[in-house]
C-alpha atoms as a PDB file:
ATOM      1  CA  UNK A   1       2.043 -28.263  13.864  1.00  0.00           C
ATOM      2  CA  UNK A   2       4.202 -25.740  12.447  1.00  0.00           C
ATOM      3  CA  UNK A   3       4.763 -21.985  13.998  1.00  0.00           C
ATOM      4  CA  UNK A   4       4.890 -19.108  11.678  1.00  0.00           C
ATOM      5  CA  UNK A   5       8.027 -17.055  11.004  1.00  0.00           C
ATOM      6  CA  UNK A   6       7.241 -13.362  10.760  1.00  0.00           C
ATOM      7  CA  UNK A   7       9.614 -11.867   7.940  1.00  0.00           C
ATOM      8  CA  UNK A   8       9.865  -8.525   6.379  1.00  0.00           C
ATOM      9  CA  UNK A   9       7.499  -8.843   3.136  1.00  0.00           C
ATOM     10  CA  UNK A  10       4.608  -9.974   5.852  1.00  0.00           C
ATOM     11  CA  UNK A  11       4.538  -6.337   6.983  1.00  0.00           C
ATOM     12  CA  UNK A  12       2.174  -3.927   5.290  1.00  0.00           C
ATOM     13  CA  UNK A  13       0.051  -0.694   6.174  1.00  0.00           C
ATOM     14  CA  UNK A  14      -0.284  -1.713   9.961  1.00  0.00           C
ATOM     15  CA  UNK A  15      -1.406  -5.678   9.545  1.00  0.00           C
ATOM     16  CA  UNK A  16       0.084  -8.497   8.932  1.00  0.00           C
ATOM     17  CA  UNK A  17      -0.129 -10.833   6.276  1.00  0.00           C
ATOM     18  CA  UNK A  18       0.768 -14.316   6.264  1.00  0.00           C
ATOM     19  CA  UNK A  19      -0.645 -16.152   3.102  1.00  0.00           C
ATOM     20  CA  UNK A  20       2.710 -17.037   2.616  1.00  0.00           C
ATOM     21  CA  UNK A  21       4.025 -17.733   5.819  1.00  0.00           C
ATOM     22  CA  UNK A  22       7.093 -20.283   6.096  1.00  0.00           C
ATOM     23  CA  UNK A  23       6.596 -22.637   9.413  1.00  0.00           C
ATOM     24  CA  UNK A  24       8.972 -23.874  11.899  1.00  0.00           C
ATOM     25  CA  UNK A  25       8.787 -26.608  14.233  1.00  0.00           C
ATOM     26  CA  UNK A  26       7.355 -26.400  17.962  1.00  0.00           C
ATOM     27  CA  UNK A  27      10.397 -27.459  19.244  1.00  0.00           C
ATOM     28  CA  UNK A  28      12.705 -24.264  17.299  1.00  0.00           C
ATOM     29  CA  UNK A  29      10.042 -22.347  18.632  1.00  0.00           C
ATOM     30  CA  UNK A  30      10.088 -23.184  22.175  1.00  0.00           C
ATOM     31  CA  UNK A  31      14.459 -22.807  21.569  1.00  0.00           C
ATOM     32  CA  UNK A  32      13.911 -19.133  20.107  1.00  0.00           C
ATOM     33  CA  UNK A  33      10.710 -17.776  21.197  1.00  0.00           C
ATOM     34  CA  UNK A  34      12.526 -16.404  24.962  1.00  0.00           C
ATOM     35  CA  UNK A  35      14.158 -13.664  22.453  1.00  0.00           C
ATOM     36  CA  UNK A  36      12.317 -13.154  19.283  1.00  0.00           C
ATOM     37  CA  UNK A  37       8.724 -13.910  19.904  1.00  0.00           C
ATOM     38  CA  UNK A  38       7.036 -10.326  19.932  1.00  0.00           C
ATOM     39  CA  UNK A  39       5.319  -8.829  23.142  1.00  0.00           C
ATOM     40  CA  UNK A  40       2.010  -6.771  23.443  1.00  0.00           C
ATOM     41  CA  UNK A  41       3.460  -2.939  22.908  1.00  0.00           C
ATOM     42  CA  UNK A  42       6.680  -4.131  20.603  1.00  0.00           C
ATOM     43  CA  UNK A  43       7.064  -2.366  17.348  1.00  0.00           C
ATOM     44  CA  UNK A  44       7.836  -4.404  14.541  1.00  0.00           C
ATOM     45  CA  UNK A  45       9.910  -2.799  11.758  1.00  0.00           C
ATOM     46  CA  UNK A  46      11.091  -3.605   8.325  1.00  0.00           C
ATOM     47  CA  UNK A  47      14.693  -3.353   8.141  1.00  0.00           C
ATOM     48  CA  UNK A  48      15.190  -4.188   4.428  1.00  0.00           C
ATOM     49  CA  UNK A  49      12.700  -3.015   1.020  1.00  0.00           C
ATOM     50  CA  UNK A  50      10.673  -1.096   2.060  1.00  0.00           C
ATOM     51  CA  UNK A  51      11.914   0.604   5.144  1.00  0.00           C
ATOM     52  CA  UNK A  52       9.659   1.828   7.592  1.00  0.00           C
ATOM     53  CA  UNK A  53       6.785  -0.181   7.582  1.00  0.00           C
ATOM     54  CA  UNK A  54       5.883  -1.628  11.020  1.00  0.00           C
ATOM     55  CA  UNK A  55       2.863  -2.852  13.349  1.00  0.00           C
ATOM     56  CA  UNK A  56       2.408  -2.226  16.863  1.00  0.00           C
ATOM     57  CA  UNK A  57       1.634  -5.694  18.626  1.00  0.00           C
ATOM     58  CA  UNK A  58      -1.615  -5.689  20.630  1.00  0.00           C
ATOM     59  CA  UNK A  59      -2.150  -8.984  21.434  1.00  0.00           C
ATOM     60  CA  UNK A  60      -0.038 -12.323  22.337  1.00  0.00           C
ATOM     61  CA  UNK A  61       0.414 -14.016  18.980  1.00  0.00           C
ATOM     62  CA  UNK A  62       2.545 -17.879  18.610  1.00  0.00           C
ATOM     63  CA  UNK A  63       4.976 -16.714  15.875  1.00  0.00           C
ATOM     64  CA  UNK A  64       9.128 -15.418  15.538  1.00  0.00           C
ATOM     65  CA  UNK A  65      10.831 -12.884  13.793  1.00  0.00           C
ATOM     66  CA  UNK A  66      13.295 -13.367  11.144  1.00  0.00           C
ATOM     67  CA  UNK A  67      16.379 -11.204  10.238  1.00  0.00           C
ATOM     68  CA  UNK A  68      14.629  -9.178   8.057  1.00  0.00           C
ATOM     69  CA  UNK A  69      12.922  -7.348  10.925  1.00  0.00           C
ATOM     70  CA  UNK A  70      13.361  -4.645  13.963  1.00  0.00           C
ATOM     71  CA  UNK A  71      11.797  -5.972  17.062  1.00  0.00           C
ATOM     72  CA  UNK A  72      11.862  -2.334  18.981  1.00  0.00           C
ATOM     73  CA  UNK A  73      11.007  -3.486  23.127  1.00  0.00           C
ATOM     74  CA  UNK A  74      10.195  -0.142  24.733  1.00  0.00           C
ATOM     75  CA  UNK A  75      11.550   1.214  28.179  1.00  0.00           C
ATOM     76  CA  UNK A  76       8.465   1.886  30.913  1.00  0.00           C
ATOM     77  CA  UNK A  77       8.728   5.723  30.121  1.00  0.00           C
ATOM     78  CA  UNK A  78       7.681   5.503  26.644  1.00  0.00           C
ATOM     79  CA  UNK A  79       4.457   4.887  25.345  1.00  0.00           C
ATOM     80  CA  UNK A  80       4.182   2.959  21.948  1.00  0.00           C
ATOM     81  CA  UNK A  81       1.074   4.340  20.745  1.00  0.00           C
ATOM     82  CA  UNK A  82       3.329   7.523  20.572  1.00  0.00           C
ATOM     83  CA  UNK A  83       6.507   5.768  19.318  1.00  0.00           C
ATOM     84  CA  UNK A  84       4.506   3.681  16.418  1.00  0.00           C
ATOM     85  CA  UNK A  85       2.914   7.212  15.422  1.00  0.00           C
ATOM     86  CA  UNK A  86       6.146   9.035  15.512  1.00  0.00           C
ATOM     87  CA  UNK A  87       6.911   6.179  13.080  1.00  0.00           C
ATOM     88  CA  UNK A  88       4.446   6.768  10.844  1.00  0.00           C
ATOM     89  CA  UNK A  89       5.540  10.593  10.922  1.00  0.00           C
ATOM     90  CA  UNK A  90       9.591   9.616   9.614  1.00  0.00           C
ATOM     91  CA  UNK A  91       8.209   6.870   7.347  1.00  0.00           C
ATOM     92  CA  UNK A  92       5.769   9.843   5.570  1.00  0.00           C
ATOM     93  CA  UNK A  93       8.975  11.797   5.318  1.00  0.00           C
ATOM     94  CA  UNK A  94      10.910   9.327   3.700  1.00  0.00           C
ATOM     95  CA  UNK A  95      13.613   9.760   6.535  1.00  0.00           C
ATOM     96  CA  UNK A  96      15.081   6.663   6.822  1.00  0.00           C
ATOM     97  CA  UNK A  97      16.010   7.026   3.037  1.00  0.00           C
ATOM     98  CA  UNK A  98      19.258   8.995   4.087  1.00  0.00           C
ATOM     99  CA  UNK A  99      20.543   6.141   6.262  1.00  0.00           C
ATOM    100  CA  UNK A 100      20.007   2.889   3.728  1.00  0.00           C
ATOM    101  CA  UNK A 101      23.141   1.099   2.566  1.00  0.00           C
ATOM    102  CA  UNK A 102      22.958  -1.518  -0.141  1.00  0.00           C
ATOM    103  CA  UNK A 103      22.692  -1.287  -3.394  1.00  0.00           C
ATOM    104  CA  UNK A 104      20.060  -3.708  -5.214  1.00  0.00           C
ATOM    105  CA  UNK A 105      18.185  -4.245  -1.856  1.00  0.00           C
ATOM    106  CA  UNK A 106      18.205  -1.009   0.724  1.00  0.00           C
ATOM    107  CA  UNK A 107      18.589  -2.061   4.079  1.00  0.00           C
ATOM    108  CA  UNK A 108      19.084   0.032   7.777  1.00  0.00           C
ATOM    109  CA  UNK A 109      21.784  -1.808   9.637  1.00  0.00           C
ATOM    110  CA  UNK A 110      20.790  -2.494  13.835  1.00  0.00           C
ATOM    111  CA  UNK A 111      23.481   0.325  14.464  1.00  0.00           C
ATOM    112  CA  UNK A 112      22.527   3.196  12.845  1.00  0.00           C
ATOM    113  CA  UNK A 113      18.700   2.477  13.705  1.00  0.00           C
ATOM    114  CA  UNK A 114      19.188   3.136  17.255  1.00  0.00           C
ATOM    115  CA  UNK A 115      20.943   6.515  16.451  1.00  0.00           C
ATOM    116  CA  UNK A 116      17.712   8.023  15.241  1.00  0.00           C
ATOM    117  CA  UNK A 117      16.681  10.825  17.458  1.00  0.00           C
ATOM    118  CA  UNK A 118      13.175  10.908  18.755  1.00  0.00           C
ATOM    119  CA  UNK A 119      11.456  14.187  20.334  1.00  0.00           C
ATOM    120  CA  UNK A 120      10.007  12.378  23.711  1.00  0.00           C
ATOM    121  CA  UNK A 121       7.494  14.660  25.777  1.00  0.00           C
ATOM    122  CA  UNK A 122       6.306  13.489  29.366  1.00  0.00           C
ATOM    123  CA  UNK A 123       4.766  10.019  29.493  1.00  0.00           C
ATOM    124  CA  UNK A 124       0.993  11.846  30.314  1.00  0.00           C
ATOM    125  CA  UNK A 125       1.919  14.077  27.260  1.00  0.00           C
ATOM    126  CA  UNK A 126       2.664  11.323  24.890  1.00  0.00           C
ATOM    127  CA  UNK A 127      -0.133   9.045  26.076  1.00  0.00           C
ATOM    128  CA  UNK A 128      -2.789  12.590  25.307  1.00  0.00           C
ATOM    129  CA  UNK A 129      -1.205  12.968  21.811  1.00  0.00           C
ATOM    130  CA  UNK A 130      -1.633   9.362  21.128  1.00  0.00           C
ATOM    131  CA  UNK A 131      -4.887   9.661  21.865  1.00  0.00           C
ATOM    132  CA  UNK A 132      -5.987  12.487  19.740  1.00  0.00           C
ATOM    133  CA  UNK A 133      -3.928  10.643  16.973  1.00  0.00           C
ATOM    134  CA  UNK A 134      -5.932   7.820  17.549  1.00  0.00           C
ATOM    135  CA  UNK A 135      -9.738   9.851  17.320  1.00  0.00           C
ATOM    136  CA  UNK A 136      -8.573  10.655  13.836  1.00  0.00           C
ATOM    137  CA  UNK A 137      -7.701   7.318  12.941  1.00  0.00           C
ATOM    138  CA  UNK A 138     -11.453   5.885  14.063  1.00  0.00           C
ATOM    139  CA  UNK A 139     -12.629   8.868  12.081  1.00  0.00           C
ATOM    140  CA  UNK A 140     -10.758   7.697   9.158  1.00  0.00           C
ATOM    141  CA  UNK A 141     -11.651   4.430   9.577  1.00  0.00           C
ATOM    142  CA  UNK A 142     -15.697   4.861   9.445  1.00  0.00           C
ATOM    143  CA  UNK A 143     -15.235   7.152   6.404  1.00  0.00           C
ATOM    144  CA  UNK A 144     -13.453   4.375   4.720  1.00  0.00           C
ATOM    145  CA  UNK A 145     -15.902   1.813   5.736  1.00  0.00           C
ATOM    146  CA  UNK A 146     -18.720   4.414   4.026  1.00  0.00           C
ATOM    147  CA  UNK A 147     -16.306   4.898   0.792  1.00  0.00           C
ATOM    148  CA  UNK A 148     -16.220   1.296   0.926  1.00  0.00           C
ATOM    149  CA  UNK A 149     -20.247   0.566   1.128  1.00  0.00           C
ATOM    150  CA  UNK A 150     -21.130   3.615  -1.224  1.00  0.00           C
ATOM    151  CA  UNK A 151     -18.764   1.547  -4.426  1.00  0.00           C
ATOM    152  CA  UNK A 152     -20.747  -1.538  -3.167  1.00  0.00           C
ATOM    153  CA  UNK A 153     -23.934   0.248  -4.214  1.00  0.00           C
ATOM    154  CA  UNK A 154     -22.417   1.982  -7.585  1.00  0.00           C
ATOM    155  CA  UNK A 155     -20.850  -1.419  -8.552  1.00  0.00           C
ATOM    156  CA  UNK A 156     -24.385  -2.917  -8.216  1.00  0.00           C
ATOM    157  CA  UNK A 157     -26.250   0.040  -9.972  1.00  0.00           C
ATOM    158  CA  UNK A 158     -23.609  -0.010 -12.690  1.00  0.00           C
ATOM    159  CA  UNK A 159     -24.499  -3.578 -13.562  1.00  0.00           C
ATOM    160  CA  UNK A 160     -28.295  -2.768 -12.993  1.00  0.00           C
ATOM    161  CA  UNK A 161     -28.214   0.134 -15.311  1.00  0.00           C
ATOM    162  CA  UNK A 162     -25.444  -0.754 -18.473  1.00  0.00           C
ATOM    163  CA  UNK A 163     -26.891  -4.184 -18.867  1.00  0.00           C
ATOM    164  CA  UNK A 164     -30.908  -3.581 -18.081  1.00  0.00           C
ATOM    165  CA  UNK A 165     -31.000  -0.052 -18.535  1.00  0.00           C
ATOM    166  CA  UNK A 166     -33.966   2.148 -17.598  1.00  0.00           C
ATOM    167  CA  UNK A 167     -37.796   1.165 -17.054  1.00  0.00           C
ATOM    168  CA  UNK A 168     -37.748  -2.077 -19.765  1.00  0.00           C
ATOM    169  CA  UNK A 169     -39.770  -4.767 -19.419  1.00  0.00           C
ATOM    170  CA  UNK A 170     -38.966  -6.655 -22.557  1.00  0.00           C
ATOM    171  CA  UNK A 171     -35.686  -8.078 -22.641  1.00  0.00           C
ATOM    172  CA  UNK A 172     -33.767 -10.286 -25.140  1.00  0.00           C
ATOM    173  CA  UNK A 173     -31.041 -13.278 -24.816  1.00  0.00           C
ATOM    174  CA  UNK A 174     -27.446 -12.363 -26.724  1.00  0.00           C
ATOM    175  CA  UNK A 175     -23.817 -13.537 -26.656  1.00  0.00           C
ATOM    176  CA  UNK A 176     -23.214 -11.429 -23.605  1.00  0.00           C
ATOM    177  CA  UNK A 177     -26.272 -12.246 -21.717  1.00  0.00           C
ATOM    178  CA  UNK A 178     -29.787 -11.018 -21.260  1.00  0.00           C
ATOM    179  CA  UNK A 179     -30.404  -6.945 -22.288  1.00  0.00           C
ATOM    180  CA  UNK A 180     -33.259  -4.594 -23.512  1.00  0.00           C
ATOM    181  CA  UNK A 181     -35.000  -5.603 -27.063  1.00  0.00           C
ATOM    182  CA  UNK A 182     -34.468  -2.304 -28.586  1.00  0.00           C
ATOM    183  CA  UNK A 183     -30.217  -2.508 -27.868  1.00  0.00           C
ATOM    184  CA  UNK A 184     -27.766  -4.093 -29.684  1.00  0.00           C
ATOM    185  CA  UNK A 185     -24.302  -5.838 -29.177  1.00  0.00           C
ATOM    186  CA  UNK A 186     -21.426  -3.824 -30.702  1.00  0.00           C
ATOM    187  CA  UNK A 187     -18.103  -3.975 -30.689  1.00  0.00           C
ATOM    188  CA  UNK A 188     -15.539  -1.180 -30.090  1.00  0.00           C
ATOM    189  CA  UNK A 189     -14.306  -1.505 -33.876  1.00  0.00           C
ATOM    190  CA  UNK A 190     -17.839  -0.098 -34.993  1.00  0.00           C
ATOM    191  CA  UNK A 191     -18.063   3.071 -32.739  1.00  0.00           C
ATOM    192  CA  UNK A 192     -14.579   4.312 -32.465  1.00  0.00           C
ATOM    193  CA  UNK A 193     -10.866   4.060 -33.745  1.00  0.00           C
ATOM    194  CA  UNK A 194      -8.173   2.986 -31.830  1.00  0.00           C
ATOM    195  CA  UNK A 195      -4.811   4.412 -32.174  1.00  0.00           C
ATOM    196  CA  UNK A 196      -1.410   4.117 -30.874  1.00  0.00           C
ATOM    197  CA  UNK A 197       2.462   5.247 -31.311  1.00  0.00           C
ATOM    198  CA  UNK A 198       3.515   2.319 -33.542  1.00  0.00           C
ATOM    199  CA  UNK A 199       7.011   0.786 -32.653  1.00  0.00           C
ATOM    200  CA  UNK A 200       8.989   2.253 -35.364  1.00  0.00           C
ATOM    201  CA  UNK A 201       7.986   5.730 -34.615  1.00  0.00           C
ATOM    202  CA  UNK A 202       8.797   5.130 -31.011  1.00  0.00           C
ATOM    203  CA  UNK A 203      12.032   3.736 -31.511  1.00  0.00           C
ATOM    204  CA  UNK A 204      13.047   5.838 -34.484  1.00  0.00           C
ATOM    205  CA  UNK A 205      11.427   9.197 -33.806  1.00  0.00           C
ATOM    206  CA  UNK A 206      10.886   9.583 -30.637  1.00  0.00           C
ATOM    207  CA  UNK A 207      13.371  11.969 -28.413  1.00  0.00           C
ATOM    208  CA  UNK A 208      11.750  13.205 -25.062  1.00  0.00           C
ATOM    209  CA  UNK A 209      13.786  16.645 -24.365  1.00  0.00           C
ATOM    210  CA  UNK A 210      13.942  18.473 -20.831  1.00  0.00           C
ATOM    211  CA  UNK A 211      12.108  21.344 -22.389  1.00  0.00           C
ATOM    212  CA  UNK A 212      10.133  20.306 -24.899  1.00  0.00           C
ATOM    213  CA  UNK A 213       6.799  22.121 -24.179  1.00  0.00           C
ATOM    214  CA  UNK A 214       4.794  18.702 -25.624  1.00  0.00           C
ATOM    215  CA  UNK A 215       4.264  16.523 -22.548  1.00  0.00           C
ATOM    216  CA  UNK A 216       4.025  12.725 -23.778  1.00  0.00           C
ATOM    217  CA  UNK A 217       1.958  10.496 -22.336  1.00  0.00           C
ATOM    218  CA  UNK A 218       2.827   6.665 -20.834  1.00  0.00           C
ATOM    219  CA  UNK A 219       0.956   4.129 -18.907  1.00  0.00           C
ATOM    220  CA  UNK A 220       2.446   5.055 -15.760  1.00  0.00           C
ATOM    221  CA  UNK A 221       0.924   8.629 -16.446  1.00  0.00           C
ATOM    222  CA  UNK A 222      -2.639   7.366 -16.624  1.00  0.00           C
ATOM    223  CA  UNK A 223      -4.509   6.930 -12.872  1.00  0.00           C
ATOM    224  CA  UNK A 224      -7.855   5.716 -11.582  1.00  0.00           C
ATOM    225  CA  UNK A 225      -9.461   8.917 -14.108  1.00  0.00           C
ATOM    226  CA  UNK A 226      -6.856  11.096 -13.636  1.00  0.00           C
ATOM    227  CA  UNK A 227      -3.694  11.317 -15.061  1.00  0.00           C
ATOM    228  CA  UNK A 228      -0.120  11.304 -12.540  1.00  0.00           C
ATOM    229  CA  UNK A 229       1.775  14.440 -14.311  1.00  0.00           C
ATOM    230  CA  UNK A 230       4.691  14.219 -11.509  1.00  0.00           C
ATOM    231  CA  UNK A 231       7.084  12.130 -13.799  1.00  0.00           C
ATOM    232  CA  UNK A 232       6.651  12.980 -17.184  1.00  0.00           C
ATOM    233  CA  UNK A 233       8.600  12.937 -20.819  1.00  0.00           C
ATOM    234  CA  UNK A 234       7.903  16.603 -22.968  1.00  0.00           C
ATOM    235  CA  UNK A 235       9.087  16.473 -26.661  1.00  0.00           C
ATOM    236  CA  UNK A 236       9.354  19.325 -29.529  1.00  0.00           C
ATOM    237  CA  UNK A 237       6.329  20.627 -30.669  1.00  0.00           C
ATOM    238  CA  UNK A 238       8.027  20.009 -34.156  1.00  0.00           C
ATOM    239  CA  UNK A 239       7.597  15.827 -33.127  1.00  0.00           C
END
């Protein structure tokens, strides 16, 4: 039986994911756990990518860290509710983007990470605004789990109503499966046109301007029903 290493792409929002876990034997484990196997209360930290994403340990797990990771072991007078919060507040602010080095890869170097400055109230102070921070989080929580039920019940009345419609009792088999005698298949062809910028026009014509008054739109400017208008090309109205 293998142990897992913990590595820096295993990190996400708060969790960790191991689907792709590399193992190491029990006896490099028993040689390197003493140091890097995590502790309840340790912060775990990405230290290369993305920067800033990190889990507070809460309960004895069998794995070690690799390079690619902060293991942040935290004195008796700080609690790391606050700490992993105050965490969350820098990584929100995009802080740590001021002290990456590298160049294809951004990484924070083991120096410079224990530079950064912390504001540190009294212990009973830190452990009352962790606590608050954690009501909102529960709060956050149920409403997701709600979100999460309510597109359960759309995603099931969707298929209810675009494939059996409304109050029909006679139904018909087609290519596409079982639907109301009085509809018909179509395809998109028949009830619309589809257009788009053809290649030559976008390679010949096309010249995005700072202040063109024409904003152009791309994939990347198209959403979940809304469109992202924070990054976006403008051209002449002449174009």
């Amino acid at each position: 039986e293998g142990v897992k290493i913990l590595q820096a792409k295993h990190i996400t929002k708060g969790y960790i994911d191991f689907s792709d876990a590399r193992n190491i034997s029990r006896e490099d484990y028993n040689k390197y756990k003493e140091k890097y196997q995590p502790r309840i209360n340790d912060i775990l930290m990405r230290n290369i990518g993305t920067i800033g994403k990190r889990i507070l340990v809460e309960e004895e797990q069998q794995y070690v860290i690799a390079w690619n990771i902060f293991m942040i072991r935290l004195k008796e007078s700080v609690y790391a509710r606050y700490i992993n919060y105050y965490f969350q507040r820098l990584e929100k602010i995009n802080y740590y983007e001021k002290f990456m080095t590298g160049n294809a890869t951004k990484f924070i170097n083991k120096t410079t990470m224990a530079e950064i400055e912390f504001l540190l109230p009294p212990l009973k102070e830190q452990q009352k605004i962790a606590e608050i921070l954690s009501s909102v989080d529960a709060a956050i929580e149920k409403t997701e789990q709600v979100i999460a039920k309510t597109e359960e019940v759309k995603k099931g009345l969707m298929q209810q109503l675009l494939t059996k419609g409304i109050g029909h009792t006679e139904f018909k088999q087609t290519e596409i499966g079982e639907i109301p005698v009085d509809w018909k298949v179509q395809i998109l062809g028949d009830i619309s046109t589809i257009t788009r910028l053809a290649g030559a026009e976008y390679t010949d014509y096309w010249n995005p301007i700072e202040d063109g008054n024409i904003i152009a739109l791309r994939g990347y400017n198209i959403g979940r029903n809304k469109l992202i208008l924070d990054n976006v090309e403008k051209i002449s109205e002449d174009l």
